[in-house]
Protein backbone atom coordinates (compact mmCIF):
# COMPACT_ATOMS: atom_id res chain seq x y z
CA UNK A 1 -87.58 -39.58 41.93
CA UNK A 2 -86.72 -37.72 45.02
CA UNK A 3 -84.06 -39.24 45.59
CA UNK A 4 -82.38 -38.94 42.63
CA UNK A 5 -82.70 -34.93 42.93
CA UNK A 6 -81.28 -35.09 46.37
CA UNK A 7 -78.67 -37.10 44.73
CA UNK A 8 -78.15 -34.31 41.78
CA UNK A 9 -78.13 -31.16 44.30
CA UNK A 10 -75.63 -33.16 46.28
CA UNK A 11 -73.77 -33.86 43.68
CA UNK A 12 -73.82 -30.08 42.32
CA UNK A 13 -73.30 -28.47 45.76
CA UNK A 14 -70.35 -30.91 45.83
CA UNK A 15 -68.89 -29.76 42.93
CA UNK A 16 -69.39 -25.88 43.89
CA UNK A 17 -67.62 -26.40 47.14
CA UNK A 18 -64.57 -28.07 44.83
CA UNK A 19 -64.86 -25.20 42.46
CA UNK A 20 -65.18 -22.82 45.14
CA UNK A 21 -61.74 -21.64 46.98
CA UNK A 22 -61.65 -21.91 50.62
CA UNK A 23 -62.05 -18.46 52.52
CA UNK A 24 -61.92 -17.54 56.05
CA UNK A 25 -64.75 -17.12 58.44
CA UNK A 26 -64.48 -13.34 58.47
CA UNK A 27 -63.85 -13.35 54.55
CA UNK A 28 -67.43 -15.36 54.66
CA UNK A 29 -69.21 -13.49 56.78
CA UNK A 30 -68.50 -10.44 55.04
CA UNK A 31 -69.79 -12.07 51.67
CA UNK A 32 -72.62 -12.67 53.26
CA UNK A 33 -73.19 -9.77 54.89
CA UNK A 34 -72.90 -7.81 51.88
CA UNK A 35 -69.86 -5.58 52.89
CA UNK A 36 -67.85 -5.57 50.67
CA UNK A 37 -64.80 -6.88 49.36
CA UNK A 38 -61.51 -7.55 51.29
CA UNK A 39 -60.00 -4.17 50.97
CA UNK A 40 -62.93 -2.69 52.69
CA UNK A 41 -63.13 -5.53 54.86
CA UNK A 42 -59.46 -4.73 55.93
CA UNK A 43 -59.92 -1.28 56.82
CA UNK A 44 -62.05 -1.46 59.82
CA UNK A 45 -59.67 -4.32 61.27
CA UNK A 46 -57.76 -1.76 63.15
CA UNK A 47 -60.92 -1.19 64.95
CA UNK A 48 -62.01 -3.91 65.61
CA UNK A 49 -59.02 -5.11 67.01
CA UNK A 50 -58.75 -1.66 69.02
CA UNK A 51 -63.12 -2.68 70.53
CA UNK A 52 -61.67 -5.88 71.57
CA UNK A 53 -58.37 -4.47 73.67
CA UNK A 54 -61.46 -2.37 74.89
CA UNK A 55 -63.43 -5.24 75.82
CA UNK A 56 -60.63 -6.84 77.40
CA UNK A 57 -59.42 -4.23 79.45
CA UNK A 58 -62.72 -3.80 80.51
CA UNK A 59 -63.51 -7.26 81.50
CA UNK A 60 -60.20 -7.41 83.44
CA UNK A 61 -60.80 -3.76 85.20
CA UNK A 62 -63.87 -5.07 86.24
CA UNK A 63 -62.26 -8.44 88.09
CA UNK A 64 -60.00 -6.12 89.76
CA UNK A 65 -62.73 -4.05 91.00
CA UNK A 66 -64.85 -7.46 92.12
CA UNK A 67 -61.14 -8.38 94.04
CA UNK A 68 -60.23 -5.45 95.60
CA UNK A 69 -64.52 -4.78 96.92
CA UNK A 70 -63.59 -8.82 98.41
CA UNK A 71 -60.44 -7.75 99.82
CA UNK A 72 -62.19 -4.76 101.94
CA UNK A 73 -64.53 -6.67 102.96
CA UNK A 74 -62.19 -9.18 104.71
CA UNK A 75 -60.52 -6.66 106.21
CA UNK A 76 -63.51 -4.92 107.51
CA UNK A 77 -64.40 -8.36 109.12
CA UNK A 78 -61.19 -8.36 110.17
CA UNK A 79 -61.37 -5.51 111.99
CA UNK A 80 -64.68 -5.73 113.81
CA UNK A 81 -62.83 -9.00 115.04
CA UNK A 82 -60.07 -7.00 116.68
CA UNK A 83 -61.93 -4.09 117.81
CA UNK A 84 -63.56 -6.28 120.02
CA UNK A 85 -60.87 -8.28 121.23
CA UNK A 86 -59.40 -4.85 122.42
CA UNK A 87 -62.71 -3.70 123.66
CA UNK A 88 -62.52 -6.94 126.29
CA UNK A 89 -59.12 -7.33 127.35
CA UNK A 90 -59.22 -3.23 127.92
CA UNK A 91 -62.28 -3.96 130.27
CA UNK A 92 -60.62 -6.64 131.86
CA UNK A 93 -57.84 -4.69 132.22
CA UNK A 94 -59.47 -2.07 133.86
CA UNK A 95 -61.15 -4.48 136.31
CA UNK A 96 -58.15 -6.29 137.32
CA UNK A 97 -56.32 -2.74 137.91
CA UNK A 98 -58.77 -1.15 140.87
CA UNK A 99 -57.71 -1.01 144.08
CA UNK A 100 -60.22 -3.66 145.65
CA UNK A 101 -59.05 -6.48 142.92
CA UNK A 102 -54.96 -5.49 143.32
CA UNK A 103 -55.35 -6.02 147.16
CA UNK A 104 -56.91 -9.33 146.34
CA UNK A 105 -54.24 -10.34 144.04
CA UNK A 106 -51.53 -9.52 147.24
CA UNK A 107 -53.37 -10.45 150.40
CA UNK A 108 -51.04 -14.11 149.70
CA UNK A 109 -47.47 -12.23 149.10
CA UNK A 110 -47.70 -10.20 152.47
CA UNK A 111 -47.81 -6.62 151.29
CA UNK A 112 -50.68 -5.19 152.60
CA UNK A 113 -52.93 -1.79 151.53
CA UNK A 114 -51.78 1.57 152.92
CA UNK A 115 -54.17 2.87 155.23
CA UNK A 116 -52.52 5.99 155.42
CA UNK A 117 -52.26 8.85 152.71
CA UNK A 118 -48.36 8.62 151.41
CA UNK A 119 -45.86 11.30 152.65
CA UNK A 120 -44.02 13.83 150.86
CA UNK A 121 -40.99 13.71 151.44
CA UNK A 122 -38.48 16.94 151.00
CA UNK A 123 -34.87 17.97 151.38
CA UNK A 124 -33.94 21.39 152.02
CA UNK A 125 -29.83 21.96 151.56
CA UNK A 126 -29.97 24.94 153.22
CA UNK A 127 -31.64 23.40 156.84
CA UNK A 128 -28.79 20.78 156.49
CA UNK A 129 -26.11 22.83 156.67
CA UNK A 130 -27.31 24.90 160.21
């Protein structure tokens, strides 16, 4: 007996989806929604449409913003990384460049380290010509 009303609601429901015409999803929802008929359904397209440019733009703004945050960040990194490369080859630098470490450096070529303060030498033209 069951059966044979499971059978006869199948049946009918078959038959209503024949009789029925096929609508869209949005043109469903709305019926079942209780909104209203197309013409009302069709006026508040334009906004829609107009929230979900929103949304997009929004969801691509914020990737850009995620990127660019990513992007500092390397070059902050990048940074620290060359700060202290200058930071010790300006030390080293600055050892290599005393007076103790350049006479070092020369004791092999045969120039040797003044002992003496250097001269000034000056020319007078007018002690020249007496």
């Amino acid at each position: 007996m069951n059966q044979l009303r499971t059978e006869k609601t199948q049946q009918e429901e078959e038959k209503k989806a024949e009789e029925t015409p096929k609508k869209g999803l949005l043109i469903r929802f709305t019926e079942m929604a209780g909104l209203g008929d197309k013409a009302e359904v069709a006026q508040f397209m334009p906004f829609v449409f107009f929230l979900t440019f929103l949304t997009l733009v929004y969801i691509y703004n914020s990737h850009q913003a995620i990127k660019v945050v990513r992007h500092i960040d390397e070059l902050n990194k990048e940074i620290k990384e060359y700060r202290a490369e200058y930071i010790s080859v300006k030390s080293d630098f600055m050892y290599k460049s005393k007076q103790s470490q350049v006479a070092k450096r020369l004791e092999g070529t045969g120039l040797k380290e003044l002992t003496q303060p250097p001269v000034k030498l000056t020319y007078d033209p007018d002690k020249d010509l007496k």
